[in-house]
C-alpha atoms as a PDB file:
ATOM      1  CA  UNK A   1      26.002  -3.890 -39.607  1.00  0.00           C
ATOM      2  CA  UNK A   2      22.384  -4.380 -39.132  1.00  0.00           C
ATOM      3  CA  UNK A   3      22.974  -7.799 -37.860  1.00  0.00           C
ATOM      4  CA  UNK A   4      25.301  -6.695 -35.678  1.00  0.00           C
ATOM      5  CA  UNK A   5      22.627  -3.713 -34.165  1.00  0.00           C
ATOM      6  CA  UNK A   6      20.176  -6.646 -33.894  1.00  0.00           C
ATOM      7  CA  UNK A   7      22.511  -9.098 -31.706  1.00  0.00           C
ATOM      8  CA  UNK A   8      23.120  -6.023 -29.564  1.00  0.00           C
ATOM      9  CA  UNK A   9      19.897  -5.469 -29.166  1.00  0.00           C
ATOM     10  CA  UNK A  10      18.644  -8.707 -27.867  1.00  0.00           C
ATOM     11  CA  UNK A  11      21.728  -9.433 -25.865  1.00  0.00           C
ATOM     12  CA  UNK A  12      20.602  -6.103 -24.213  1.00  0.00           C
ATOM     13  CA  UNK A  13      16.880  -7.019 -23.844  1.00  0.00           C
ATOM     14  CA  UNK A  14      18.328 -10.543 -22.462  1.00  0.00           C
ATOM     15  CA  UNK A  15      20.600  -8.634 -19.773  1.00  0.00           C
ATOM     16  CA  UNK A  16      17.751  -6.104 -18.827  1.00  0.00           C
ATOM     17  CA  UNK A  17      15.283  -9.287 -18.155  1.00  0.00           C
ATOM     18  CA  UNK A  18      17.765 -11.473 -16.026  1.00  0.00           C
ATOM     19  CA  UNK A  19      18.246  -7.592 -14.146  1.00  0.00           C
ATOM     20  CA  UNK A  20      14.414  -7.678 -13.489  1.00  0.00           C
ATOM     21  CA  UNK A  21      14.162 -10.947 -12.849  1.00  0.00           C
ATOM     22  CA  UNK A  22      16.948 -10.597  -9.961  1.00  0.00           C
ATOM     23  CA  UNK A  23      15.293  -7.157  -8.609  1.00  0.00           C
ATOM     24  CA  UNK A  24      11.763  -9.382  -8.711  1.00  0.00           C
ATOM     25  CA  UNK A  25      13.607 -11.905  -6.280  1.00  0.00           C
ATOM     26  CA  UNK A  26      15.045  -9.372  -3.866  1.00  0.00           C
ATOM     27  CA  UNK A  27      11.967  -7.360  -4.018  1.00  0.00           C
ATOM     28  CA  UNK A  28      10.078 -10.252  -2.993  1.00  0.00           C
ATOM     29  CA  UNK A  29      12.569 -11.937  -0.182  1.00  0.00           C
ATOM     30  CA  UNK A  30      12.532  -8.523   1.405  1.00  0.00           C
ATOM     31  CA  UNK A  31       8.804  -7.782   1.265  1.00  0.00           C
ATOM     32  CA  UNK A  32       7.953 -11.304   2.679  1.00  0.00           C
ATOM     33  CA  UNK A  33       5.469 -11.828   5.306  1.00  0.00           C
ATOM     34  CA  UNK A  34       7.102 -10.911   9.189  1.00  0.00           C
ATOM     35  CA  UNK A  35       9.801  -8.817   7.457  1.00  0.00           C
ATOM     36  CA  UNK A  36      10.419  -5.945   9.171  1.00  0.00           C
ATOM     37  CA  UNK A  37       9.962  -2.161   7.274  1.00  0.00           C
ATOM     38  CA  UNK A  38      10.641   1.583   8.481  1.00  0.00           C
ATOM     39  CA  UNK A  39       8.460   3.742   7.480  1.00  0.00           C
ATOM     40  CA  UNK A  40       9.854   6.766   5.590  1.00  0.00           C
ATOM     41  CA  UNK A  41       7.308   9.267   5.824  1.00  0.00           C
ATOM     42  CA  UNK A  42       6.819  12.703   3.685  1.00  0.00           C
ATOM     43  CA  UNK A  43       4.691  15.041   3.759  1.00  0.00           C
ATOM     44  CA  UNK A  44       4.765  16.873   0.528  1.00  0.00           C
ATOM     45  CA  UNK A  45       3.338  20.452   1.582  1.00  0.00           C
ATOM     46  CA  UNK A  46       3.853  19.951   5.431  1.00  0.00           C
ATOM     47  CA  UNK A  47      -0.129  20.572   5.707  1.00  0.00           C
ATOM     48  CA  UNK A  48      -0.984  17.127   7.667  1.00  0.00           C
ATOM     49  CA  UNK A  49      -1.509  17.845  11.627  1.00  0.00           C
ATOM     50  CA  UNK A  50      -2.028  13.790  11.869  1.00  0.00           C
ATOM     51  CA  UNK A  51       1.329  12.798  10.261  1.00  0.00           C
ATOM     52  CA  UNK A  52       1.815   9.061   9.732  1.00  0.00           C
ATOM     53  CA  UNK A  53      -0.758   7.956  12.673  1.00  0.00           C
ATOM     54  CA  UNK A  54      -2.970   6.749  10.076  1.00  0.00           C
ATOM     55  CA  UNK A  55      -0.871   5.419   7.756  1.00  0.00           C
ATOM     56  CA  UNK A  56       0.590   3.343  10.653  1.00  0.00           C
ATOM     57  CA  UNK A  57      -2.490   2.017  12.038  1.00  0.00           C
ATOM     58  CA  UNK A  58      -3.411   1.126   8.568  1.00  0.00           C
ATOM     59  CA  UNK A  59      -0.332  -1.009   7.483  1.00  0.00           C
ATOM     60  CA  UNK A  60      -0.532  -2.659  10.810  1.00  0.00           C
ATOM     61  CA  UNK A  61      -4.288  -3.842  11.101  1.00  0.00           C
ATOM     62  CA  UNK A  62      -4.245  -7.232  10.238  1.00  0.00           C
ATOM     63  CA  UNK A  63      -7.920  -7.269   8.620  1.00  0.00           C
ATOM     64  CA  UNK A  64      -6.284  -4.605   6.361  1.00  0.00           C
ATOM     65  CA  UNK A  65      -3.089  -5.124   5.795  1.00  0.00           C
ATOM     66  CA  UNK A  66      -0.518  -6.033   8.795  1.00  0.00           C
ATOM     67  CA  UNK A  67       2.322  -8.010   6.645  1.00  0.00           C
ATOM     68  CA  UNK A  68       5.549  -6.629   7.879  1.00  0.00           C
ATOM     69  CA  UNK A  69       6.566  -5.264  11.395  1.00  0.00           C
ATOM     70  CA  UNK A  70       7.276  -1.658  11.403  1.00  0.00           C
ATOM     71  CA  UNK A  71      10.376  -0.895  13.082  1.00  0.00           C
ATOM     72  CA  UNK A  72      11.392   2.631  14.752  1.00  0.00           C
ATOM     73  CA  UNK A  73      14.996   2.326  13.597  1.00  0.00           C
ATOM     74  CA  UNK A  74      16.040   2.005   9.597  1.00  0.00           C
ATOM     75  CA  UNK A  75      18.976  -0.109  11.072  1.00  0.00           C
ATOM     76  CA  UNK A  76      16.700  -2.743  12.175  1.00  0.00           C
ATOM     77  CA  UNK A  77      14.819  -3.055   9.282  1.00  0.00           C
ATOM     78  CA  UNK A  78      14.916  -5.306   6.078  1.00  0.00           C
ATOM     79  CA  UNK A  79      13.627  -2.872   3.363  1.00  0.00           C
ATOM     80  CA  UNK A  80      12.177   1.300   3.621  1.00  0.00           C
ATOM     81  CA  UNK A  81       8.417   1.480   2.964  1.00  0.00           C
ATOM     82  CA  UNK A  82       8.701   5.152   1.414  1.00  0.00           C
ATOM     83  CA  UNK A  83       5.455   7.507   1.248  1.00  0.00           C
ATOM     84  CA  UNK A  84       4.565  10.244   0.107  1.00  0.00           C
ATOM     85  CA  UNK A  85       1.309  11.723   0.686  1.00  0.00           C
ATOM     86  CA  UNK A  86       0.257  15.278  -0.359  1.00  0.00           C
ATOM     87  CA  UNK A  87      -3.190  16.970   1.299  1.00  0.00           C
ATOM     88  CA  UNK A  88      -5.062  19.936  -1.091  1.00  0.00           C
ATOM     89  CA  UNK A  89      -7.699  21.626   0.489  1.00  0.00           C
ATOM     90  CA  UNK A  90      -9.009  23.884   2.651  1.00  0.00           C
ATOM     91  CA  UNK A  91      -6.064  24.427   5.960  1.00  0.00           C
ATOM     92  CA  UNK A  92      -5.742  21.516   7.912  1.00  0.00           C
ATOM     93  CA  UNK A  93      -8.611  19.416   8.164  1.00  0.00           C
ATOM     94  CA  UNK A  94      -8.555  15.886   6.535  1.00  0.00           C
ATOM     95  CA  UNK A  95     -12.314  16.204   5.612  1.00  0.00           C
ATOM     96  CA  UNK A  96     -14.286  18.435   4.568  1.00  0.00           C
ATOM     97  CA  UNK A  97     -13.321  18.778   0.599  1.00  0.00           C
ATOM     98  CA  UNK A  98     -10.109  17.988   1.263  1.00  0.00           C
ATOM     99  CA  UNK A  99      -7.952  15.239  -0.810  1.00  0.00           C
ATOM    100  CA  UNK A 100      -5.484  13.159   0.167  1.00  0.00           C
ATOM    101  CA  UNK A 101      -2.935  11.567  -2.786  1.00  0.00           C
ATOM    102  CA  UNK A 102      -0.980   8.715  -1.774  1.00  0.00           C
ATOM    103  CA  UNK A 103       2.538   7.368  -3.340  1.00  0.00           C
ATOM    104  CA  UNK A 104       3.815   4.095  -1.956  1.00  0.00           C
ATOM    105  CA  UNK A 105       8.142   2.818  -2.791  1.00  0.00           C
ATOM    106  CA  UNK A 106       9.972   0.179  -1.608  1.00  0.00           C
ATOM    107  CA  UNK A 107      13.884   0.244  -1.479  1.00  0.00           C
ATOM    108  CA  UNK A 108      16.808  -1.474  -0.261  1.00  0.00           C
ATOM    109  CA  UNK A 109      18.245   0.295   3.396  1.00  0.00           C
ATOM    110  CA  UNK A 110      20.613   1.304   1.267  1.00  0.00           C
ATOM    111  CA  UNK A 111      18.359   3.579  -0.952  1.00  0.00           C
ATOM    112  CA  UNK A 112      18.289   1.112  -3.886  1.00  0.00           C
ATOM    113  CA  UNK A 113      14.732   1.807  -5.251  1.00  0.00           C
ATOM    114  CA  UNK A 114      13.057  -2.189  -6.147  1.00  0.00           C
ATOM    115  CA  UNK A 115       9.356  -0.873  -6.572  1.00  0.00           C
ATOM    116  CA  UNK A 116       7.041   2.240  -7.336  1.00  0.00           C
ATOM    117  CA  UNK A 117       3.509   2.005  -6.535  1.00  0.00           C
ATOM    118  CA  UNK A 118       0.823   3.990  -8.799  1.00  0.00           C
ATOM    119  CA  UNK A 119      -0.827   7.241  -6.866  1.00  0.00           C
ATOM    120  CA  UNK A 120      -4.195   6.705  -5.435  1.00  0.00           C
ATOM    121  CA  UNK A 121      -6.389   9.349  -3.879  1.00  0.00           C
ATOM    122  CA  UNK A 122      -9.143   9.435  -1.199  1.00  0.00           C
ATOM    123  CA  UNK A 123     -11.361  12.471  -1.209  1.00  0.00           C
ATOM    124  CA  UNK A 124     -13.880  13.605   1.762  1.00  0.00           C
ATOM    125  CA  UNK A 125     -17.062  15.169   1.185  1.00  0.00           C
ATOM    126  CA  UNK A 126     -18.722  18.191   3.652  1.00  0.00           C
ATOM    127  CA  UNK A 127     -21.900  16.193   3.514  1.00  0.00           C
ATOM    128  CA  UNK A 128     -21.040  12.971   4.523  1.00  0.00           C
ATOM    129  CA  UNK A 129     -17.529  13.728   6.721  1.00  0.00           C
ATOM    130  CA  UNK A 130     -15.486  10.944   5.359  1.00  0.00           C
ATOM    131  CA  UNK A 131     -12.297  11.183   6.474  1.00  0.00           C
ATOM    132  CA  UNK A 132     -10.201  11.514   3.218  1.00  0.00           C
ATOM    133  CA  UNK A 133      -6.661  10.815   5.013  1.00  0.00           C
ATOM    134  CA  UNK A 134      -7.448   6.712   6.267  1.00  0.00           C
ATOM    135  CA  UNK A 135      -9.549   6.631   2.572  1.00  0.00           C
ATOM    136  CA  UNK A 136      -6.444   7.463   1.081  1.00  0.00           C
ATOM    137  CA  UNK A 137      -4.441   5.068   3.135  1.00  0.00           C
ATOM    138  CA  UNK A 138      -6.435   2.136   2.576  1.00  0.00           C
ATOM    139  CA  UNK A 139      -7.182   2.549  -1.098  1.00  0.00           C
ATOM    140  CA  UNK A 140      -3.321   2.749  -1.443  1.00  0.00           C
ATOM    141  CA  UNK A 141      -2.938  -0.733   0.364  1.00  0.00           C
ATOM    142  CA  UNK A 142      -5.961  -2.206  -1.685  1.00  0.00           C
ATOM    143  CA  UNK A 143      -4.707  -0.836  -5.016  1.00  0.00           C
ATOM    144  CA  UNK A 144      -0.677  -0.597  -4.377  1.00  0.00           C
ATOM    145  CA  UNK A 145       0.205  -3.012  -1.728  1.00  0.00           C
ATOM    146  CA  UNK A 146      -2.673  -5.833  -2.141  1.00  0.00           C
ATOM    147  CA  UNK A 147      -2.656  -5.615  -6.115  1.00  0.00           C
ATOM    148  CA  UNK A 148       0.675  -4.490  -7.669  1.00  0.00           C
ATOM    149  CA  UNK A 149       3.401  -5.458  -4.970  1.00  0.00           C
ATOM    150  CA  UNK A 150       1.279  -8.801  -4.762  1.00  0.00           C
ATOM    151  CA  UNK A 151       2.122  -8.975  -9.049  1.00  0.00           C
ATOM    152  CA  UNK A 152       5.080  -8.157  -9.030  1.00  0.00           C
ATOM    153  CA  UNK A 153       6.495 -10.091  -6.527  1.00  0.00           C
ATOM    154  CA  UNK A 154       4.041 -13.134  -7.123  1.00  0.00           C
ATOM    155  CA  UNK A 155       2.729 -13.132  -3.556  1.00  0.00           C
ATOM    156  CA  UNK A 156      -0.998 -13.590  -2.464  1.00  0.00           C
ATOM    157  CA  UNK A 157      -2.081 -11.264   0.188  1.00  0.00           C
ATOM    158  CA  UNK A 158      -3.404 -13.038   3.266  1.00  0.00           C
ATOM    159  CA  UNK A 159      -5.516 -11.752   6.812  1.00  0.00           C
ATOM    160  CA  UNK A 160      -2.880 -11.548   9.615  1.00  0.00           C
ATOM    161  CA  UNK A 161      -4.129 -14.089  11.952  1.00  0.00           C
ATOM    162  CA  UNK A 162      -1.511 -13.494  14.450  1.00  0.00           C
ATOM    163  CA  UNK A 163      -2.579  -9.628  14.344  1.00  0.00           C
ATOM    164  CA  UNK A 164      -6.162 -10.282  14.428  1.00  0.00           C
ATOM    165  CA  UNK A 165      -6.254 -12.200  17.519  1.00  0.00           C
ATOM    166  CA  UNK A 166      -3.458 -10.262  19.148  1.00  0.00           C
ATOM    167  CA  UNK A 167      -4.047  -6.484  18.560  1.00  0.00           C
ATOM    168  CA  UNK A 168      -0.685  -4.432  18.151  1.00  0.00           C
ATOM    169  CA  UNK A 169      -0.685  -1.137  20.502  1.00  0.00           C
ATOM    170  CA  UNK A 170      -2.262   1.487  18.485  1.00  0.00           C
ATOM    171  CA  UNK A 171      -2.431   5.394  18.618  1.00  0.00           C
ATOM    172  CA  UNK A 172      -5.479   6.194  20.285  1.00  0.00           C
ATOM    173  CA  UNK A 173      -8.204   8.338  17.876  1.00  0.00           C
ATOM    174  CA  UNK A 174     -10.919  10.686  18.170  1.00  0.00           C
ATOM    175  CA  UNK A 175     -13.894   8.513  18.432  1.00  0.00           C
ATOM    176  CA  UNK A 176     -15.856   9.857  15.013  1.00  0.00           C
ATOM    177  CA  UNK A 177     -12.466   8.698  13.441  1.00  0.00           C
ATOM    178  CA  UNK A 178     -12.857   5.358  14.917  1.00  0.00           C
ATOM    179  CA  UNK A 179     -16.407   4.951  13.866  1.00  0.00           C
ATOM    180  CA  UNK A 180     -14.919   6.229  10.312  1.00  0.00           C
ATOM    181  CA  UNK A 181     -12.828   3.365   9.722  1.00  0.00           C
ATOM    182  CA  UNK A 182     -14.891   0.569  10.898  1.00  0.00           C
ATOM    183  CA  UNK A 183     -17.191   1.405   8.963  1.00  0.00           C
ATOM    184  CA  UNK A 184     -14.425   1.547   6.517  1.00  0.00           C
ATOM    185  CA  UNK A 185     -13.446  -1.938   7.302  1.00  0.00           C
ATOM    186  CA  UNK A 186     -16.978  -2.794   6.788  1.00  0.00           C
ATOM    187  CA  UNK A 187     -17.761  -1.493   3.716  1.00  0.00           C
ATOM    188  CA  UNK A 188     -14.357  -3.040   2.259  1.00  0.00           C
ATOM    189  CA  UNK A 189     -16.126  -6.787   3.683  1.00  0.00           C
ATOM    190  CA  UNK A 190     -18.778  -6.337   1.790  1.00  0.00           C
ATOM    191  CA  UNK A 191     -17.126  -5.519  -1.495  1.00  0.00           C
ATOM    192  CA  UNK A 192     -15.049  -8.388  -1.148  1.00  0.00           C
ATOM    193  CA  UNK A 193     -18.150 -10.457  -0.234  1.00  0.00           C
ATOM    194  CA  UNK A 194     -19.655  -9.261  -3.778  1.00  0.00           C
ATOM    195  CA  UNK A 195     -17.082  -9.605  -5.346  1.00  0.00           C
ATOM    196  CA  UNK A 196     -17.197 -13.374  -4.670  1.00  0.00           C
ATOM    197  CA  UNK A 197     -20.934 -13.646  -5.446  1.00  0.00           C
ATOM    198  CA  UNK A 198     -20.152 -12.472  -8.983  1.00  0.00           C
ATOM    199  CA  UNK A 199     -17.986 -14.817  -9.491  1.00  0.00           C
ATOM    200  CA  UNK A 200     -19.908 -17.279  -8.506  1.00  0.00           C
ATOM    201  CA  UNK A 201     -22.979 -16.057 -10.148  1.00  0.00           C
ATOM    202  CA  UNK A 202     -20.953 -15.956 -13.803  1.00  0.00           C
ATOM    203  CA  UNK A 203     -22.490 -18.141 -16.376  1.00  0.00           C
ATOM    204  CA  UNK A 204     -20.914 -21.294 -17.619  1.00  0.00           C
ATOM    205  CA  UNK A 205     -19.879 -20.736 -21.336  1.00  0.00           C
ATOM    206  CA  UNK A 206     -21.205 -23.696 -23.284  1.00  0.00           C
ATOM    207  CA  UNK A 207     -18.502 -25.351 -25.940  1.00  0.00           C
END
């Protein structure tokens, strides 16, 4: 009998890898560079004046992120980009104390779920009027889209050079918005820049 529970056991821990392994392959054909992804939107309290503008000029900047096309349509799309993002704070304003949590998912058009990301959470102070909706947008990409979609699906993030040298059309902002996320942009250079220099800088361990 216990023999028997044992060869059940790793026939089932057998099947449930090979079932991974074949929602790992789909997950990564359909995320793939120049796919194209509709954007399912929610806004858990119905608090966010901006809706998805952010969101979507986030995903499609190419120094950010700008992998897949977003498409209008879920028919003409390969996969649903699903988020949810929740605002707490004081009424409507994106800064000002307010925080922003963000919860990425991909599924199949078909509603098959293939991936959950973690939830991040960008916060905005009074003092220093950080807008805590596009730092909630591109820590999610950073930590969700850059980092664990990259794992799982065994992908490398890239720049997209097409994007980059051929801007997409873009919802127009206020201009302290603007100024917000280039300096945004900036600051996210730099990390990476140091980033690198540590690396570099790391001592060689004698055998």
């Amino acid at each position: 009998m216990v023999k028997l529970r044992t060869c059940f056991l790793v026939v089932l821990m057998c099947v449930l890898s090979q079932v991974a392994l074949c929602q790992n392959d789909l997950l990564r054909e359909l995320t793939a560079p120049g796919k194209k992804a509709y954007l399912d939107f929610v806004d858990v309290r119905g608090n966010i004046k901006e809706k998805d503008e952010p969101l979507v000029r986030a995903l499609t900047n190419g120094e950010i992120w700008g992998r897949w096309e977003l498409v209008p349509n879920i028919e003409e799309a390969d996969f649903v980009l699903h988020v949810e993002v929740e605002k707490k704070g004081p009424g409507f304003s994106i800064s000002y104390g307010a925080r922003m949590f963000i919860q990425p998912a991909v599924s199949t058009v078909d509603g098959k779920v293939l991936w959950v990301g973690s939830k991040t959470v960008g916060r905005a102070h009074e003092f220093t009027g950080f807008n805590a909706y596009w730092k909630a947008c591109t820590r999610m990409i950073k930590i969700c889209l850059r980092k664990e979609l990259m794992s799982v699906t065994n992908a490398e993030w890239q720049k997209n050079e097409y994007l980059l040298k051929t801007p997409v059309k873009k919802i127009e902002a206020p201009n302290e918005e603007i100024q917000n996320m280039q300096e945004e942009i900036e600051r996210l250079k730099a990390e990476n820049e140091s980033l690198k220099n540590q690396q570099m800088n790391l001592p060689t361990i004698q055998e």
